[in-house]
C-alpha atoms as a PDB file:
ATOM      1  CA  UNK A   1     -11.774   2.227 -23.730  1.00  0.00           C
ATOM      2  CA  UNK A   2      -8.706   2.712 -22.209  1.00  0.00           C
ATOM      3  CA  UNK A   3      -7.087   1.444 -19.367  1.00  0.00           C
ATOM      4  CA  UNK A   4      -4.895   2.829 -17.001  1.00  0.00           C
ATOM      5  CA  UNK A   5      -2.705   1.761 -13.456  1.00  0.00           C
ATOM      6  CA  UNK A   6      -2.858   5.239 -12.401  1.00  0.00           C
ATOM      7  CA  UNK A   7      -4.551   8.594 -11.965  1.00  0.00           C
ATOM      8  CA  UNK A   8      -2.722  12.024 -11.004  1.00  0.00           C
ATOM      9  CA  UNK A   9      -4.702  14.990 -10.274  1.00  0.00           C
ATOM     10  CA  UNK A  10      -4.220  18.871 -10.524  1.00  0.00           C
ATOM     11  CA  UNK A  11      -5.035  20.059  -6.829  1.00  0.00           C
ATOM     12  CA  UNK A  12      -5.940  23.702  -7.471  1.00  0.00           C
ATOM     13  CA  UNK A  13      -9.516  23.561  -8.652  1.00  0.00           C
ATOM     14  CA  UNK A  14      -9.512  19.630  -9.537  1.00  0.00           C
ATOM     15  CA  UNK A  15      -9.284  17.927  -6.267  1.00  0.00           C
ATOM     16  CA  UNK A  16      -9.653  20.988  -3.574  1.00  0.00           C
ATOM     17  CA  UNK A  17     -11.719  24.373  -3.942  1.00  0.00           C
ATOM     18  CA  UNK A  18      -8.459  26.958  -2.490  1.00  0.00           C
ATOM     19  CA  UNK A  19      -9.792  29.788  -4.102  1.00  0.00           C
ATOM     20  CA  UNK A  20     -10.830  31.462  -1.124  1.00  0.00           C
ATOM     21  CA  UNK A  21      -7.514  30.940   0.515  1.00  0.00           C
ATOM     22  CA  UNK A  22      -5.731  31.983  -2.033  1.00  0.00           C
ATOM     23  CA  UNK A  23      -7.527  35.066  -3.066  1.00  0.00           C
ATOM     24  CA  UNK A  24      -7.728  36.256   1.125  1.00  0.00           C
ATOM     25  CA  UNK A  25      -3.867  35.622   0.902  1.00  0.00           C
ATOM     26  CA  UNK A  26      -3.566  37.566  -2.243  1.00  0.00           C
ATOM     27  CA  UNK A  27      -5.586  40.422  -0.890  1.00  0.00           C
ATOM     28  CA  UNK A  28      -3.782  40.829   2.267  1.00  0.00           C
ATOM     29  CA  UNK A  29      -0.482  41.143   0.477  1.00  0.00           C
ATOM     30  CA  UNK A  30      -1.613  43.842  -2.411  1.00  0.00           C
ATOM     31  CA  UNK A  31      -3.009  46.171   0.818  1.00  0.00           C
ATOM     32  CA  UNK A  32       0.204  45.446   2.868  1.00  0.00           C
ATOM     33  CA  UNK A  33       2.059  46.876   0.096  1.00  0.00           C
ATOM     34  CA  UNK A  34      -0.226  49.843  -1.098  1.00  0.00           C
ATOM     35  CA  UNK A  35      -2.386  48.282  -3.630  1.00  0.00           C
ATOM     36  CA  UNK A  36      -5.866  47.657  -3.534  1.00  0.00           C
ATOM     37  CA  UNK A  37      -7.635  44.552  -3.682  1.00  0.00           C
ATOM     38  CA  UNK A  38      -8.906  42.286  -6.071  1.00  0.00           C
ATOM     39  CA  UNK A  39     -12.192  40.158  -6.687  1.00  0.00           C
ATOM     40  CA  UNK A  40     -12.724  36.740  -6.394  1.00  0.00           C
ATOM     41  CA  UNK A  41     -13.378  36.380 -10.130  1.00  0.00           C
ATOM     42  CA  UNK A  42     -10.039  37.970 -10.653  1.00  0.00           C
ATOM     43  CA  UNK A  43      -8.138  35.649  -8.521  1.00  0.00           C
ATOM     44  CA  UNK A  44      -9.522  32.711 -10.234  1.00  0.00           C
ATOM     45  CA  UNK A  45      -9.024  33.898 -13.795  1.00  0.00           C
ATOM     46  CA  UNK A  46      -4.827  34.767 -12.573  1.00  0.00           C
ATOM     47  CA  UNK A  47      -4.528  31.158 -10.905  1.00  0.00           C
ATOM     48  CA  UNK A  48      -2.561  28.560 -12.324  1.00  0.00           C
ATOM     49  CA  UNK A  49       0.729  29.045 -13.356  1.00  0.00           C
ATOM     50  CA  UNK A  50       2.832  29.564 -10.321  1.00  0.00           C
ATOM     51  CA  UNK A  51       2.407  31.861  -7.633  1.00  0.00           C
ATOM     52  CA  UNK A  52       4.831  34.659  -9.088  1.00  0.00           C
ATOM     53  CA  UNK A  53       2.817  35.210 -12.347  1.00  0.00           C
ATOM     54  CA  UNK A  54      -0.365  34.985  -9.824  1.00  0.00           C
ATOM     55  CA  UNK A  55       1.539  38.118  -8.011  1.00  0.00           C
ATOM     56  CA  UNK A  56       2.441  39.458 -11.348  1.00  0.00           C
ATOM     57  CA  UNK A  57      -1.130  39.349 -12.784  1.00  0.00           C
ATOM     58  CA  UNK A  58      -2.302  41.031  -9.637  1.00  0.00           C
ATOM     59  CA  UNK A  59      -0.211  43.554  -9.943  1.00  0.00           C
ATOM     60  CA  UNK A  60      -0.444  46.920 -12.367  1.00  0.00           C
ATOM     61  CA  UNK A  61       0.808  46.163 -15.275  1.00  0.00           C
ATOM     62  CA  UNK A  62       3.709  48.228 -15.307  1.00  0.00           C
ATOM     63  CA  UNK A  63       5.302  46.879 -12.144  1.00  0.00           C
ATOM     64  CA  UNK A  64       8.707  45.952 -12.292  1.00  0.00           C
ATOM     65  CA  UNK A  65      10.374  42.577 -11.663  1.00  0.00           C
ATOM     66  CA  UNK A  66      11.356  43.465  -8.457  1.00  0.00           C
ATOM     67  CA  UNK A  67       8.125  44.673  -7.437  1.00  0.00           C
ATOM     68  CA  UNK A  68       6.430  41.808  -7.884  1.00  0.00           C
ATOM     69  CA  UNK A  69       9.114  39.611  -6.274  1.00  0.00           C
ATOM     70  CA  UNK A  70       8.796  41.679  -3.207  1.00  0.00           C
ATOM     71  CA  UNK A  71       5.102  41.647  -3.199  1.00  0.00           C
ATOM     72  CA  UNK A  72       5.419  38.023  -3.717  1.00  0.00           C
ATOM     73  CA  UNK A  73       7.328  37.595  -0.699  1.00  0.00           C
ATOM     74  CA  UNK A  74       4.507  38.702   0.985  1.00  0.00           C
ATOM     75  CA  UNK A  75       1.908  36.444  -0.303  1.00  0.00           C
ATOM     76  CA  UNK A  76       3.675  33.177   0.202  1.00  0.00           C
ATOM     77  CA  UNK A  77       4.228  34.338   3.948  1.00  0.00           C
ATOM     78  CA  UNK A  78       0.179  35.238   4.012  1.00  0.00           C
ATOM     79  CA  UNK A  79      -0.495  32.112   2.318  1.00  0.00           C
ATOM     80  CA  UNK A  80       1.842  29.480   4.021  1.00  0.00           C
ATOM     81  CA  UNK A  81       0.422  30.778   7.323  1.00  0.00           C
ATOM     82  CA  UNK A  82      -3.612  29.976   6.485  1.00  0.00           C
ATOM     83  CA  UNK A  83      -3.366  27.685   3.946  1.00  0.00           C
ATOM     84  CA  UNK A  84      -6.404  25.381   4.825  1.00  0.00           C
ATOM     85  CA  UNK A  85      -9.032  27.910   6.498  1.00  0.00           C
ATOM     86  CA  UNK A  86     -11.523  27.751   3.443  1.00  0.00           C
ATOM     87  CA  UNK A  87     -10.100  25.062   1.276  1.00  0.00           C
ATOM     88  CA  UNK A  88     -12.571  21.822   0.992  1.00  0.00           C
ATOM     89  CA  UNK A  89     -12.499  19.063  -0.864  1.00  0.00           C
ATOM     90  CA  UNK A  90     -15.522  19.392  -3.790  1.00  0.00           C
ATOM     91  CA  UNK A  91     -18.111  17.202  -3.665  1.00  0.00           C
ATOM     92  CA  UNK A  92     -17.803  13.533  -4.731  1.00  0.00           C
ATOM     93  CA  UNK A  93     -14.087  14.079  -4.376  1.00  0.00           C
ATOM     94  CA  UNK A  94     -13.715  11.624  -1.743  1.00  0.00           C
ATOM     95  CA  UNK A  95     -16.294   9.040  -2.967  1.00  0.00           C
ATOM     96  CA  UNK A  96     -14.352   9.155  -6.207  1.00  0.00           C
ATOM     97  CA  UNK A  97     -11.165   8.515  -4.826  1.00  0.00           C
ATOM     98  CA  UNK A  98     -12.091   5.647  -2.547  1.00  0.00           C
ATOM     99  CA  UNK A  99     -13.771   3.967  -6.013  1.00  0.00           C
ATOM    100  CA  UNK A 100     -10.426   4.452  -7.942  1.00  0.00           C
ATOM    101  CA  UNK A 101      -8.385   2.963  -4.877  1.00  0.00           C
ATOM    102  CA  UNK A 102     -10.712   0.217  -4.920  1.00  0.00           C
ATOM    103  CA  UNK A 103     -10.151  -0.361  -8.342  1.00  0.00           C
ATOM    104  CA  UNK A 104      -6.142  -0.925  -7.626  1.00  0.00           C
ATOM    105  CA  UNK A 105      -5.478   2.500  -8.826  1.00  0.00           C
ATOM    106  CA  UNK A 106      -2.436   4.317  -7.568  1.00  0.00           C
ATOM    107  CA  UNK A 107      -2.979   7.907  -6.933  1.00  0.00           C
ATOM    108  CA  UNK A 108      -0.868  10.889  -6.986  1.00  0.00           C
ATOM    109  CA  UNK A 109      -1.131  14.818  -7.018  1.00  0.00           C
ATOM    110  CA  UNK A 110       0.930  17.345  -9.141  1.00  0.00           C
ATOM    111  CA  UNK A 111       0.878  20.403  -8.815  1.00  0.00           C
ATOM    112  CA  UNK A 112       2.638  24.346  -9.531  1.00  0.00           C
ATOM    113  CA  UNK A 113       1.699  25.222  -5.562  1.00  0.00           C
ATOM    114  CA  UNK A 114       5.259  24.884  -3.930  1.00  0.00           C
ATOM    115  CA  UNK A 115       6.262  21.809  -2.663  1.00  0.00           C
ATOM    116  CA  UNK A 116       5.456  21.959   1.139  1.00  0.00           C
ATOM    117  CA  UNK A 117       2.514  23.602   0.925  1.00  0.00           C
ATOM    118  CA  UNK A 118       1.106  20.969  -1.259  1.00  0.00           C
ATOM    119  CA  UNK A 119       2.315  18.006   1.168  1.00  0.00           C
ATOM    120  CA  UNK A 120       0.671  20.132   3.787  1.00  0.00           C
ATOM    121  CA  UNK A 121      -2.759  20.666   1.963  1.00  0.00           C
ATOM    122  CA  UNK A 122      -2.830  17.011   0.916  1.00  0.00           C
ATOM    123  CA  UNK A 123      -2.232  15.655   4.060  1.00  0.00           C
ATOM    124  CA  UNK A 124      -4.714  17.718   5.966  1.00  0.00           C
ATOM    125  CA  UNK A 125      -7.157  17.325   3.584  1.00  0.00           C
ATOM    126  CA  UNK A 126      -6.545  13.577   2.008  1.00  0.00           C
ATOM    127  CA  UNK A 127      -4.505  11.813   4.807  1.00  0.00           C
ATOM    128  CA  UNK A 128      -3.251   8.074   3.133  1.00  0.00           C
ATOM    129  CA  UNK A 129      -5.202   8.326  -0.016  1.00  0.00           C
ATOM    130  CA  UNK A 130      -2.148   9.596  -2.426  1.00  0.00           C
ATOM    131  CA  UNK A 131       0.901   7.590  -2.841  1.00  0.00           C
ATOM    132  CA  UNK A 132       2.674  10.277  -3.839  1.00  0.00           C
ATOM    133  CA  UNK A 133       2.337  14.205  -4.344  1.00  0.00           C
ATOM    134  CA  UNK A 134       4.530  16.600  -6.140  1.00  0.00           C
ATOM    135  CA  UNK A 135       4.443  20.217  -6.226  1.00  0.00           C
ATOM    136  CA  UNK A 136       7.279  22.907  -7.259  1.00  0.00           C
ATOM    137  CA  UNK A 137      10.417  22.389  -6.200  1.00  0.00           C
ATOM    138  CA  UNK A 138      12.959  25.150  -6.461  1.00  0.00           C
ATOM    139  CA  UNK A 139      14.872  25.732  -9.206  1.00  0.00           C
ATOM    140  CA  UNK A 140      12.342  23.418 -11.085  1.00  0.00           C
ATOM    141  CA  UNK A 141       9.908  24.279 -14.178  1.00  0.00           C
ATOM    142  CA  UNK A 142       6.118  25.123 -13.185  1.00  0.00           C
ATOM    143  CA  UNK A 143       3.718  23.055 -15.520  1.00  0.00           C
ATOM    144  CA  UNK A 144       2.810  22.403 -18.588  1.00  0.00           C
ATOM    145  CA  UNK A 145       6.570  20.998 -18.105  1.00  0.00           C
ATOM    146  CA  UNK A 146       6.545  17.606 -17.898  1.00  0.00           C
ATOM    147  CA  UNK A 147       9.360  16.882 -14.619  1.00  0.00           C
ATOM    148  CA  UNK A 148       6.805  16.860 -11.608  1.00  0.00           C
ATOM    149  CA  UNK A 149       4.728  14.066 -13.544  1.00  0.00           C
ATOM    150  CA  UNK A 150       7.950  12.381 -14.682  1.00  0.00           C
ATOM    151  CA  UNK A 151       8.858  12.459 -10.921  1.00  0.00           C
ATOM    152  CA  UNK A 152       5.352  11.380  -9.621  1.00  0.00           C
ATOM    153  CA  UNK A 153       5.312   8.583 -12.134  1.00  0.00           C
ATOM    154  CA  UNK A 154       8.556   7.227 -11.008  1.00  0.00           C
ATOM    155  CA  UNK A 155       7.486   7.260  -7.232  1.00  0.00           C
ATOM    156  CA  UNK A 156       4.546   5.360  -8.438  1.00  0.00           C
ATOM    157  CA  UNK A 157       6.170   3.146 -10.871  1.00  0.00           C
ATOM    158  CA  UNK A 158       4.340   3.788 -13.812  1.00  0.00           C
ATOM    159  CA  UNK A 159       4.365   4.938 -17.389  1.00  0.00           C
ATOM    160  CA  UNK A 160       3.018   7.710 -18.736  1.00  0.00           C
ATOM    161  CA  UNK A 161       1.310   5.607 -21.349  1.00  0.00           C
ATOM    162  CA  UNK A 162      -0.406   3.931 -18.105  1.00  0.00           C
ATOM    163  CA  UNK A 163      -1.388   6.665 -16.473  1.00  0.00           C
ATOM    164  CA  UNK A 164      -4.817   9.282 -16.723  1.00  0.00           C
ATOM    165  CA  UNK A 165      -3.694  13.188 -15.908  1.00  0.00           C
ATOM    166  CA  UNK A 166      -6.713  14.549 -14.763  1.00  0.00           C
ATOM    167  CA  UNK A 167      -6.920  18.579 -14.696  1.00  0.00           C
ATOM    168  CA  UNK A 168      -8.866  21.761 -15.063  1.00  0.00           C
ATOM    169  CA  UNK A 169      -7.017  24.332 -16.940  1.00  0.00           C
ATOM    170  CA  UNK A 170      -5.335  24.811 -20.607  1.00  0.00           C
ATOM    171  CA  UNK A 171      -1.989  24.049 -18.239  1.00  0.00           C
ATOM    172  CA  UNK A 172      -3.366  21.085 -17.329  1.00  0.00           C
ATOM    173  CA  UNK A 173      -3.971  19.649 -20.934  1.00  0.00           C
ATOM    174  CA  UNK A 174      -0.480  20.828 -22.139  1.00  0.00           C
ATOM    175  CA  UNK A 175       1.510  19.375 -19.386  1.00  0.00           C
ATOM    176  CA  UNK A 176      -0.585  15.860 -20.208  1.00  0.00           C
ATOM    177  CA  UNK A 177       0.275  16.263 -23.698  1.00  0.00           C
ATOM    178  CA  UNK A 178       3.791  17.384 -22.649  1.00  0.00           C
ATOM    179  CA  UNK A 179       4.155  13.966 -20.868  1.00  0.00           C
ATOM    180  CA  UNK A 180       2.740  11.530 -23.013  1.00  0.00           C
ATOM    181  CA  UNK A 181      -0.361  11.320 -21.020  1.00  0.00           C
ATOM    182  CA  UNK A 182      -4.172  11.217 -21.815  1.00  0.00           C
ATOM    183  CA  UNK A 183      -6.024  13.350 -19.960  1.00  0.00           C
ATOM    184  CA  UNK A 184      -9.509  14.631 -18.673  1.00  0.00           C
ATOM    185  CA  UNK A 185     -10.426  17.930 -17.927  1.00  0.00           C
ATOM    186  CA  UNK A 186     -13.012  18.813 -15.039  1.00  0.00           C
ATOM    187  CA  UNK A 187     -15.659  22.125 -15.261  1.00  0.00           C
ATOM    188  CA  UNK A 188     -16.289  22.648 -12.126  1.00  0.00           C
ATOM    189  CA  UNK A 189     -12.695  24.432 -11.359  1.00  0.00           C
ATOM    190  CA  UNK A 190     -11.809  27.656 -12.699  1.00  0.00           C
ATOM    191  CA  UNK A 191     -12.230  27.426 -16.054  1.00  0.00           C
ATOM    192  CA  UNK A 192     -15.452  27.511 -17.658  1.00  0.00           C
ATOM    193  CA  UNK A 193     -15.855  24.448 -19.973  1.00  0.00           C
ATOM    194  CA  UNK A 194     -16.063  26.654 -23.077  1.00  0.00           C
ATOM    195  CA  UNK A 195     -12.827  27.526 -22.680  1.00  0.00           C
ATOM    196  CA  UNK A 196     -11.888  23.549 -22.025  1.00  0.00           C
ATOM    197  CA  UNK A 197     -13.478  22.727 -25.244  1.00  0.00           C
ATOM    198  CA  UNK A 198     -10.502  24.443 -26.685  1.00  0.00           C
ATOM    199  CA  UNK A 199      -7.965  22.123 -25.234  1.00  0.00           C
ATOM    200  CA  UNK A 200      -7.522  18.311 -25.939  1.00  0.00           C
ATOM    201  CA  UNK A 201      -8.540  16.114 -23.957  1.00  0.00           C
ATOM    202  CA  UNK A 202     -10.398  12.634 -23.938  1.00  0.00           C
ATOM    203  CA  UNK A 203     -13.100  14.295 -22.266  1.00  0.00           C
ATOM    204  CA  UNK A 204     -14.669  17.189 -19.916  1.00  0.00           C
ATOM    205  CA  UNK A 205     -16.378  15.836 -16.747  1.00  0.00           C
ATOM    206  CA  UNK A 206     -18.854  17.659 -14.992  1.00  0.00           C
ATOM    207  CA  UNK A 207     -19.000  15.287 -11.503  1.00  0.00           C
ATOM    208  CA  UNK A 208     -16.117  13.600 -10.227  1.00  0.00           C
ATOM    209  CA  UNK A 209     -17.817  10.087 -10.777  1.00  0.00           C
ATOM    210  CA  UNK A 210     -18.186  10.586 -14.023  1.00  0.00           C
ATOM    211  CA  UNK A 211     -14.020   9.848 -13.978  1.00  0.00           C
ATOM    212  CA  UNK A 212     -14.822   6.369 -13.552  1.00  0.00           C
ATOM    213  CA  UNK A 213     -16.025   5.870 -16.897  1.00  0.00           C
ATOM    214  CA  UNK A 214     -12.510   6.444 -18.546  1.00  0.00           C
ATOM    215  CA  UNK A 215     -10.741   3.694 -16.020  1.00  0.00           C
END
């Protein structure tokens, strides 16, 4: 079985459920501009891969470039101002955390949600338990690029080869596999788990605790 000196988590899905903060902040900004809304279900099928192709997915699919970077000014305004309203922590998140700390596990959080927001989000919601958390920096790649967990791994001083990448999403797999890294994938974010079977992985996890077995 392996063994490994660290975990890092996705946030989006994996550690926090933000879909109803994201989708409300989505929402607002399509009706600000003219459009109309979207579902829930929508939202969480266009979540992911940065917050411009979330704009762009939301958007017809004829908008131009510089539609959807003006709509997507609006968003990350609507968003940055309510960004933990809904958001919670799913079940057995905490438990699962404290039992991985207690193991002598360091912890850490990458992420494609821009930088400060994803301090912010962490902090409210995990204060102390992550000894590090990246998210998008400007001017940097979104995942499945590798340079967030590169980053993360340096603040925390470990390998790749040491460390678990634990996800819920295709984008999740590929930026494990992109870094060197095993990885498990969870079901209960936004993808269902026939469409995780499609991705490798060293296995799908349908609690949090069940994480433990792969430490």
């Amino acid at each position: 079985m392996p063994h490994f000196d660290a975990v890092l988590f996705d946030l989006d899905g994996t550690l926090l459920y933000t879909l109803p903060d994201i989708h409300a902040a989505v929402c607002r900004a399509l009706t600000l501009n003219g459009y109309g809304a979207h579902t829930m279900e929508d939202t969480r099928r266009f979540v992911g891969t940065g917050s411009r192709e979330l704009v762009r997915k939301s958007l017809p699919a004829d908008a131009s470039p510089e539609e959807v970077d003006r709509v997507l000014v609006t968003y990350r305004a609507e968003y940055k101002a309510a960004l933990v309203v809904d958001t919670v922590p799913y079940a057995r998140i905490p438990e699962t955390l404290a039992a991985l700390r207690d193991k002598g596990l360091a912890l850490g959080v990458v992420t494609n949600k821009p930088h400060e927001n994803a301090v912010y989000i962490i902090d409210r919601c995990f204060p102390g338990v992550f000894g590090v958390t990246e998210g998008n920096r400007d001017g940097k790649p979104f995942k499945p690029a590798p340079d967030a967990v590169y980053t993360a791994l340096d603040s925390l001083g470990v390998t790749a080869e040491r460390a678990l990448y634990v996800g819920d999403s295709e984008v999740d797999s590929l930026t494990a596999r992109n870094a060197g890294m095993e990885c498990v994938l969870c079901a209960w974010g936004y993808r269902p788990r026939f469409e995780l079977e499609k991705y490798p992985a060293l296995g799908i996890i349908g609690a949090p605790e069940e994480l433990l077995k792969y430490i």
